[in-house]
Protein backbone atom coordinates (compact mmCIF):
# COMPACT_ATOMS: atom_id res chain seq x y z
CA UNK A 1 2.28 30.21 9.43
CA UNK A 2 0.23 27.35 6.90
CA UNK A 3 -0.77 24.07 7.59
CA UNK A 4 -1.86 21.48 5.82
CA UNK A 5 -3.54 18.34 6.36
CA UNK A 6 -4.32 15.23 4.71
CA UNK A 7 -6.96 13.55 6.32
CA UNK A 8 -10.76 12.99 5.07
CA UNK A 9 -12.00 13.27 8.72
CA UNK A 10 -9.86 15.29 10.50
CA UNK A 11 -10.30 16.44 14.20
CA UNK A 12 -8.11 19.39 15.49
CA UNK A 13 -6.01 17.72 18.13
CA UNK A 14 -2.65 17.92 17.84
CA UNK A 15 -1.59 17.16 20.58
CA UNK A 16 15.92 -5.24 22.00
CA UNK A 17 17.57 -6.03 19.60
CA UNK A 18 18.62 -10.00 19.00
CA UNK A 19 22.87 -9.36 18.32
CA UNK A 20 23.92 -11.54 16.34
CA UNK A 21 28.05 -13.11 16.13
CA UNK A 22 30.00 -10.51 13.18
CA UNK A 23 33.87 -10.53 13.55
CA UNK A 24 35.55 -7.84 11.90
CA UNK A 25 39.30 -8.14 10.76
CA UNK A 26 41.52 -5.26 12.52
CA UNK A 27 40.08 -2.73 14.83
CA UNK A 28 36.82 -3.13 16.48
CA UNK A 29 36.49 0.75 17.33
CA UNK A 30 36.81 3.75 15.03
CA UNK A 31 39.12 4.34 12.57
CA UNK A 32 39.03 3.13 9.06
CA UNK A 33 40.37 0.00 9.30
CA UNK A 34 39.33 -3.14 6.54
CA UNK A 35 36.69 -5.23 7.63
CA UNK A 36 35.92 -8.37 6.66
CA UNK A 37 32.77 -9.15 5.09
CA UNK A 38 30.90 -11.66 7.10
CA UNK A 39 29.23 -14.57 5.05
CA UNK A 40 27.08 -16.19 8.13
CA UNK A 41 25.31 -15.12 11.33
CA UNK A 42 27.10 -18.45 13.04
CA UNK A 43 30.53 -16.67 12.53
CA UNK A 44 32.41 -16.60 16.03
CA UNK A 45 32.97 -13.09 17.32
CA UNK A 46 36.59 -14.37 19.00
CA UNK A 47 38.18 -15.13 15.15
CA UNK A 48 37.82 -13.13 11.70
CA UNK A 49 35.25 -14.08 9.51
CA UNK A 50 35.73 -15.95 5.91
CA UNK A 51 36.06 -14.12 2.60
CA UNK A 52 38.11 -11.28 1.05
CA UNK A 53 38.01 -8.16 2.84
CA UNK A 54 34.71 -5.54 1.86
CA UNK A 55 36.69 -2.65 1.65
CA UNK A 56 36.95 0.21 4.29
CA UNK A 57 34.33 -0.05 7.11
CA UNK A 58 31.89 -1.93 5.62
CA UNK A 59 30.18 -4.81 6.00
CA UNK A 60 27.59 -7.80 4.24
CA UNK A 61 24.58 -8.29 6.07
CA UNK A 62 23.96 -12.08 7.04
CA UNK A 63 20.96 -13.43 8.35
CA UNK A 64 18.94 -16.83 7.72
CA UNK A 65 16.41 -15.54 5.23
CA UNK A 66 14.93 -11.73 4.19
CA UNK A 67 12.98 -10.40 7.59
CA UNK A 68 9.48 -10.88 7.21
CA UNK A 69 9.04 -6.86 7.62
CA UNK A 70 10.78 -6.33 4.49
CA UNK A 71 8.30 -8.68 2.66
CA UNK A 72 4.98 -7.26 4.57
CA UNK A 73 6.21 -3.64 3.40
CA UNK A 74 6.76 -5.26 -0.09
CA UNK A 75 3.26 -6.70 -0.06
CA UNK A 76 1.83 -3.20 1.18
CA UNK A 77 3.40 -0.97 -1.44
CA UNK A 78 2.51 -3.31 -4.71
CA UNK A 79 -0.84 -3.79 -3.29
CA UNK A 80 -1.72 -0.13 -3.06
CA UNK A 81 -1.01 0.47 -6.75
CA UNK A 82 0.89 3.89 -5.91
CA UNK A 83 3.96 3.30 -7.24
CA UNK A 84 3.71 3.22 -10.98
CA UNK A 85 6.20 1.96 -14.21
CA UNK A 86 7.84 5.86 -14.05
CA UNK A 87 8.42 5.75 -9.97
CA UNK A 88 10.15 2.78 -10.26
CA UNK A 89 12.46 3.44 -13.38
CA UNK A 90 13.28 6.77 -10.63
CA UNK A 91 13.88 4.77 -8.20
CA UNK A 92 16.26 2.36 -9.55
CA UNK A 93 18.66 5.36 -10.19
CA UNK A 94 19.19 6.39 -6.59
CA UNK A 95 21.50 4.99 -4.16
CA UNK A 96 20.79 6.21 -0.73
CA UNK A 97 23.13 7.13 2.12
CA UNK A 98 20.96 6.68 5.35
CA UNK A 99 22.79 7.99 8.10
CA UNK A 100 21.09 6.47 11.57
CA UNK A 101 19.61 3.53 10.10
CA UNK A 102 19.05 1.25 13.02
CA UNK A 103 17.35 4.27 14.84
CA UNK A 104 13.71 5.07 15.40
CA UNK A 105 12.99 6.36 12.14
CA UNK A 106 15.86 5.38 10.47
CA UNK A 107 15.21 1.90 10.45
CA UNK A 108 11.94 2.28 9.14
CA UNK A 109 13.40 4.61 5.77
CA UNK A 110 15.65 1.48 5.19
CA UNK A 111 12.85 -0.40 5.43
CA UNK A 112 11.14 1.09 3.38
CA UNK A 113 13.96 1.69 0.62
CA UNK A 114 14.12 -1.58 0.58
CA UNK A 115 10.93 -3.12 0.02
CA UNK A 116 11.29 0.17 -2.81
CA UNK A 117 13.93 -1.84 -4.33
CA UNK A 118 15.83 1.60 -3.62
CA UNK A 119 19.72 0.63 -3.64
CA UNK A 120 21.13 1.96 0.12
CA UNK A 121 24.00 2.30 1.78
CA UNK A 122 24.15 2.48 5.90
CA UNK A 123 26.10 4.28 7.81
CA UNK A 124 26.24 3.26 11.41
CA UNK A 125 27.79 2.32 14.78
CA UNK A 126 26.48 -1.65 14.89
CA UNK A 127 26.39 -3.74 12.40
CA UNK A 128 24.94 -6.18 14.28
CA UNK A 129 21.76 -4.14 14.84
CA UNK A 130 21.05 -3.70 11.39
CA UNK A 131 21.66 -7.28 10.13
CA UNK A 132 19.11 -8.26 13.00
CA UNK A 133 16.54 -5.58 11.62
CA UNK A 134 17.06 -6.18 7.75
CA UNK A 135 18.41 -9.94 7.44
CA UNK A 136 20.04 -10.80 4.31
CA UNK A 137 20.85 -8.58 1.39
CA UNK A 138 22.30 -8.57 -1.80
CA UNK A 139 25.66 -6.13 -1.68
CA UNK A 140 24.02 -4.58 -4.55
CA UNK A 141 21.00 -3.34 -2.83
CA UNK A 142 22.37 -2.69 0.70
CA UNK A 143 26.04 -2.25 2.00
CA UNK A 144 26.60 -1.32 5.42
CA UNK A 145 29.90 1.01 6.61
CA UNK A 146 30.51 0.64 10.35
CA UNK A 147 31.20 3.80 11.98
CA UNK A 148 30.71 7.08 14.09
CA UNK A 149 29.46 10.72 13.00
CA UNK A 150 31.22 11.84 16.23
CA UNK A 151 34.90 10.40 14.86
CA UNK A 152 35.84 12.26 11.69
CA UNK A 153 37.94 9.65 11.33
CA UNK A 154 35.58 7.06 10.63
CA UNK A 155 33.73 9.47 7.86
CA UNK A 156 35.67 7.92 4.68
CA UNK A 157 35.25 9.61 1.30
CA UNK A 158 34.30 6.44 -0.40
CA UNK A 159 31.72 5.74 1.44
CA UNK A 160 29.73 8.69 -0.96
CA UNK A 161 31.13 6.57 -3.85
CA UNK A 162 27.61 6.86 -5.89
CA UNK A 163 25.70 8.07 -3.79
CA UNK A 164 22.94 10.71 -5.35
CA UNK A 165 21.10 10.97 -1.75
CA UNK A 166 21.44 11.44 2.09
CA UNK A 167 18.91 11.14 4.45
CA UNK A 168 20.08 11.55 8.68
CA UNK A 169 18.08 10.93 11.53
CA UNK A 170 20.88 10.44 13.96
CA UNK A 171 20.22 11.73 17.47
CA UNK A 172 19.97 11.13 21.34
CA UNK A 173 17.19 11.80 24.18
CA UNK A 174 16.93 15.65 25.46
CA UNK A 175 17.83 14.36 29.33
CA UNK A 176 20.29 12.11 30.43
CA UNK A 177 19.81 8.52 30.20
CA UNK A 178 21.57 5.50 29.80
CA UNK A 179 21.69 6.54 26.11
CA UNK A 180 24.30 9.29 26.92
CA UNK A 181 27.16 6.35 27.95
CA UNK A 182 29.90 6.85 25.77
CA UNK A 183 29.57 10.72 25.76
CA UNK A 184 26.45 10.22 23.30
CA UNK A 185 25.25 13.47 24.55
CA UNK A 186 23.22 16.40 22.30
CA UNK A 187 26.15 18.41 21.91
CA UNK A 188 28.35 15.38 20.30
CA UNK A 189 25.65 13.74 18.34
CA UNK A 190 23.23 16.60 17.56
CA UNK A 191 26.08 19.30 16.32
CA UNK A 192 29.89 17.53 16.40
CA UNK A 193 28.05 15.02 14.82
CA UNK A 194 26.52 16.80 11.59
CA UNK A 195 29.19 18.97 11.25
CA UNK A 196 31.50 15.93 10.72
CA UNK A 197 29.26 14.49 8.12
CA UNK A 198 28.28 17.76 6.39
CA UNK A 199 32.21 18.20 6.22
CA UNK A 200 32.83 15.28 4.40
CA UNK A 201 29.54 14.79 2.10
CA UNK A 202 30.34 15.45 -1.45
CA UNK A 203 28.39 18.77 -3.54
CA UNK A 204 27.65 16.73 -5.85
CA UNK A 205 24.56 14.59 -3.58
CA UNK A 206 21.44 15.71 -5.06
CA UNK A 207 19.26 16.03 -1.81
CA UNK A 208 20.21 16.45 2.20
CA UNK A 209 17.12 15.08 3.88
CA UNK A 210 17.47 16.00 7.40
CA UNK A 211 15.40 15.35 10.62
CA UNK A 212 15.58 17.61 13.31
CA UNK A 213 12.61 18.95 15.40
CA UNK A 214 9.89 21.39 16.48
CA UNK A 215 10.68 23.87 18.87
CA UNK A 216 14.43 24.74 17.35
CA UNK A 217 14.14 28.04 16.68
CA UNK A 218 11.98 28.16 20.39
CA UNK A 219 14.85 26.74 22.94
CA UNK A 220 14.82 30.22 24.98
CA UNK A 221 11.02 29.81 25.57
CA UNK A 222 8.87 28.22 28.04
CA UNK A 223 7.54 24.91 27.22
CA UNK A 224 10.52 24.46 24.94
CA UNK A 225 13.46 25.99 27.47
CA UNK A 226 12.89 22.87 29.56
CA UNK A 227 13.22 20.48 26.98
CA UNK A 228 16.75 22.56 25.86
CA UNK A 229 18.11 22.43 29.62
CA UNK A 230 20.92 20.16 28.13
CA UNK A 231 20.96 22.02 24.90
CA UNK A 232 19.27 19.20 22.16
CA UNK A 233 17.25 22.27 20.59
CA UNK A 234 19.94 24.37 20.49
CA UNK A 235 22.34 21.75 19.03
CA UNK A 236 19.46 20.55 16.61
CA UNK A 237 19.12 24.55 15.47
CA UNK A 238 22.93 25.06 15.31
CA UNK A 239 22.70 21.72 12.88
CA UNK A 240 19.92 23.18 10.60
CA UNK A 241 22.32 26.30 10.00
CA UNK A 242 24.95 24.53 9.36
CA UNK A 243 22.61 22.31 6.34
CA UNK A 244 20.97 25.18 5.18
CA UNK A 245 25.01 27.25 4.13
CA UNK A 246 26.57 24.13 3.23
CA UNK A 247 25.59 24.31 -0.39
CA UNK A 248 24.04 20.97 -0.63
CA UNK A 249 20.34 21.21 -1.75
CA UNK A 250 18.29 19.90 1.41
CA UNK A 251 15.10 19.55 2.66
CA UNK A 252 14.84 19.65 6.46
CA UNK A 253 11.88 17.77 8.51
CA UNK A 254 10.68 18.58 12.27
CA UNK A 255 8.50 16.11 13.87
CA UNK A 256 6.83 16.23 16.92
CA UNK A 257 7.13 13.91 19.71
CA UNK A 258 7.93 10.88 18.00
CA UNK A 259 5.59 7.38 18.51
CA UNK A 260 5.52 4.25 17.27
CA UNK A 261 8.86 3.15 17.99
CA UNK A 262 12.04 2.08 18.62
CA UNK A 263 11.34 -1.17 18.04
CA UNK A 264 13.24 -4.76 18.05
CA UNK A 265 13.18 -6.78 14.66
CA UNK A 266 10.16 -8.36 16.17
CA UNK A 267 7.87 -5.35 16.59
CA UNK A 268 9.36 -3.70 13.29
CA UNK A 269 7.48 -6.70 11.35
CA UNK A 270 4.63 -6.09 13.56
CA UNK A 271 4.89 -1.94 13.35
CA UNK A 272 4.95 -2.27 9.14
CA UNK A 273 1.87 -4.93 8.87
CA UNK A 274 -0.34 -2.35 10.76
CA UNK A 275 0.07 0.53 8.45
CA UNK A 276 -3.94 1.49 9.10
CA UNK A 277 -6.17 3.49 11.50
CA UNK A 278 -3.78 4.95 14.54
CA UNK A 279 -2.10 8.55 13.68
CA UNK A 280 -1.59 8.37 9.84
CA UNK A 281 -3.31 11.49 8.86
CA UNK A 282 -0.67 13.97 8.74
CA UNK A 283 -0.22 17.45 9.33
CA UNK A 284 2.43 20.01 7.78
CA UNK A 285 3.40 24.04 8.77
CA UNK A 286 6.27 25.81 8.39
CA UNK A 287 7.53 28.71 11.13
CA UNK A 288 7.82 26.20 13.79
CA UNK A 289 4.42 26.85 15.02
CA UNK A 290 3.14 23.02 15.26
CA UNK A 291 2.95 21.43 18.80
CA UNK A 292 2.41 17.86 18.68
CA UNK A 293 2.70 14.30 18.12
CA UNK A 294 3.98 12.31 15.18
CA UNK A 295 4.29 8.11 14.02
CA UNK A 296 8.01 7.46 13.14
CA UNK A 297 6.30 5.68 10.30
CA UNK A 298 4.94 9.37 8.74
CA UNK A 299 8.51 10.65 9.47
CA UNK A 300 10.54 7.85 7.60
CA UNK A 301 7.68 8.35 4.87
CA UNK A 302 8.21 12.29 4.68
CA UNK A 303 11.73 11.74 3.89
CA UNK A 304 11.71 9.09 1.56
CA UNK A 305 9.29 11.45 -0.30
CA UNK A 306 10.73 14.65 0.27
CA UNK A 307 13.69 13.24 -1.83
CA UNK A 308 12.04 13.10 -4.93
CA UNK A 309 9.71 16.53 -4.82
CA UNK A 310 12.02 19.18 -6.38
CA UNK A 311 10.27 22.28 -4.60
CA UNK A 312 11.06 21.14 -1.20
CA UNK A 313 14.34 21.83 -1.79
CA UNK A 314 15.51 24.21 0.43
CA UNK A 315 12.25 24.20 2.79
CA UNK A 316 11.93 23.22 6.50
CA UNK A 317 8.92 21.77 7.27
CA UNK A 318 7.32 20.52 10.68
CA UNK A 319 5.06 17.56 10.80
CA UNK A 320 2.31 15.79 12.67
CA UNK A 321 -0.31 13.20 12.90
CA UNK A 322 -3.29 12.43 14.31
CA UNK A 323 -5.34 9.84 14.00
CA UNK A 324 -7.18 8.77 10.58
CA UNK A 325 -6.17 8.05 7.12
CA UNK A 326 -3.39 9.36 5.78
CA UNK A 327 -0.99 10.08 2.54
CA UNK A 328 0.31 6.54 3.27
CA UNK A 329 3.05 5.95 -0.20
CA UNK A 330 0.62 8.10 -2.46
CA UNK A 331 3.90 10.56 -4.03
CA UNK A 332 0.59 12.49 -5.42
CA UNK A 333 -0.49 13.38 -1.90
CA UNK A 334 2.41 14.02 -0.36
CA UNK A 335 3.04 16.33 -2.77
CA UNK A 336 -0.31 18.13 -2.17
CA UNK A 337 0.43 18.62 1.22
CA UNK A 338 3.93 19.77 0.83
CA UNK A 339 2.85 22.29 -1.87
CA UNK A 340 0.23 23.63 0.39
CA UNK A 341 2.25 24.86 2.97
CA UNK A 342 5.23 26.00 0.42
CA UNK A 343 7.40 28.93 1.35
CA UNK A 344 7.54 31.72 -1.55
């Protein structure tokens, strides 16, 4: 098993939301149903918002002005002169399917695509949630598509219209918690759910980015048997398998125990202003030998990465970090340390 690490000091250790009023047109659960697109955050939930319909389960995001966390990770990226003339011209040619968004590390990718000025699409259960986190935005940078990985139903073929990329990081907590209401348990999110989406996603997407975890390929074992008593590593394994023979070139990512996060709009603009210091140095392997911790922030940074590095297609990788400097937005670095640990 390799490792890699980017750190220059590096010690061994490894070791809510503010809803705001939408009103769709037609059904309010699953299905694929028109919505409405809503034009203001004052629109009452009890009668259909104003405008022509958006097309099939999706909606405009509406807020009073751009979130300031958009504009601090705008300030960050410009300011560490990584991304150059060429990484830009790349990036205006993507349009990104984020599957999770609102999530722990999901809502940091979008965050991040967008202060990228990376077009997006979202794919989600709330609405709501995501206009809270990401405010206002242009329909050409950001559409959102209301809906549920666990209802095939609600998996429409155009919402893939243009899409060249996917990145999921759906998913639910190991034990039971108030998380599961709604039968959001592992075995519905973790496998019914990717096997819906993987279903439906068209050959043509260039890249499956796809977060799992450490430990899959472990479940039977002791530590890792305990955290499988409800079956999320076997799910999460049965979900890699599934990626890795559907034909669409992917690149799946296993974090540790995930920090920094979930947060509320609030600590999101807080979380992306304090990109320094705490757990940014970051460690890869492959063979699911890593135990550890890793910052949601390195996660949603691996996979915006991991899109545009053309030999980590088809590799798994696990990842850490521990404290120190890390890779931060450098695509030169992260492809050092993805190299270094590359699978012949």
């Amino acid at each position: 098993m390799a490792t890699a690490c980017f750190s220059p000091a590096l010690s061994p250790r490894l070791a809510r939301d503010r809803p705001l009023a939408l009103a769709p047109a037609g059904r309010r659960a699953y299905g694929r149903a028109a919505v409405r697109p809503l034009l203001s955050p004052a629109a009452s939930s009890n009668g259909p918002a104003c405008g022509a319909a958006a097309g099939r389960g999706r909606w405009r995001l509406a807020a009073a002005a751009e979130p300031q966390a958009v504009r601090e990770q705008e300030a960050r990226t410009e300011g560490s002169g990584e991304a150059g003339s060429a990484g830009a011209a790349e990036a205006s040619s993507k349009l990104v399917l984020v599957v999770g968004g609102t999530g722990g590390v999901g809502q940091l990718v979008v965050a991040s695509l967008l202060s990228r000025n990376i077009k997006s699409k979202l794919f989600l259960r709330d609405p709501e949630k995501a206009t809270s986190l990401f405010g206002k935005q242009d329909e050409s940078l950001l559409q959102v598509y209301k809906g549920d990985t666990r209802n095939p139903n609600d998996l429409d073929p155009q919402m893939f219209e243009g899409v060249t990329h996917v990145i999921c990081s759906t998913g639910t907590t190991a034990f039971p918690s108030k998380r599961w209401d709604g039968d959001n348990t592992p075995e519905r999110v973790d496998w019914d759910g990717i096997r819906n989406l993987v279903s439906v996603m068209p050959r043509t997407i260039k890249r499956l980015v796809f977060v799992s975890s450490i430990g899959v390929t472990k479940y039977n074992e002791l530590p890792w048997s305990i955290m499988n008593l409800f079956g999320v590593l076997k799910y999460k394994k049965m979900a890699e398998d599934l990626v890795r023979k559907s034909g669409i070139p992917f690149t799946i990512i296993r974090p540790g125990r995930l920090t920094d996060g979930p947060y509320t709009s609030y600590d999101l603009n807080t979380l992306l202003k304090a990109t320094a210091g705490e757990r940014r140095a970051v460690v890869i392997g492959q063979g699911d030998k890593l135990v550890g911790e890793v910052s949601r922030l390195v996660v949603a940074e691996a996979c915006i990465q991991a899109l545009d590095i053309e030999f980590t297609e088809g590799q798994i990788y696990e990842i850490n970090s521990v404290k120190g400097e890390g890779p931060g937005t450098d695509p030169e670095k992260w492809k050092e340390l993805f190299r270094s640990v590359q699978s012949n």
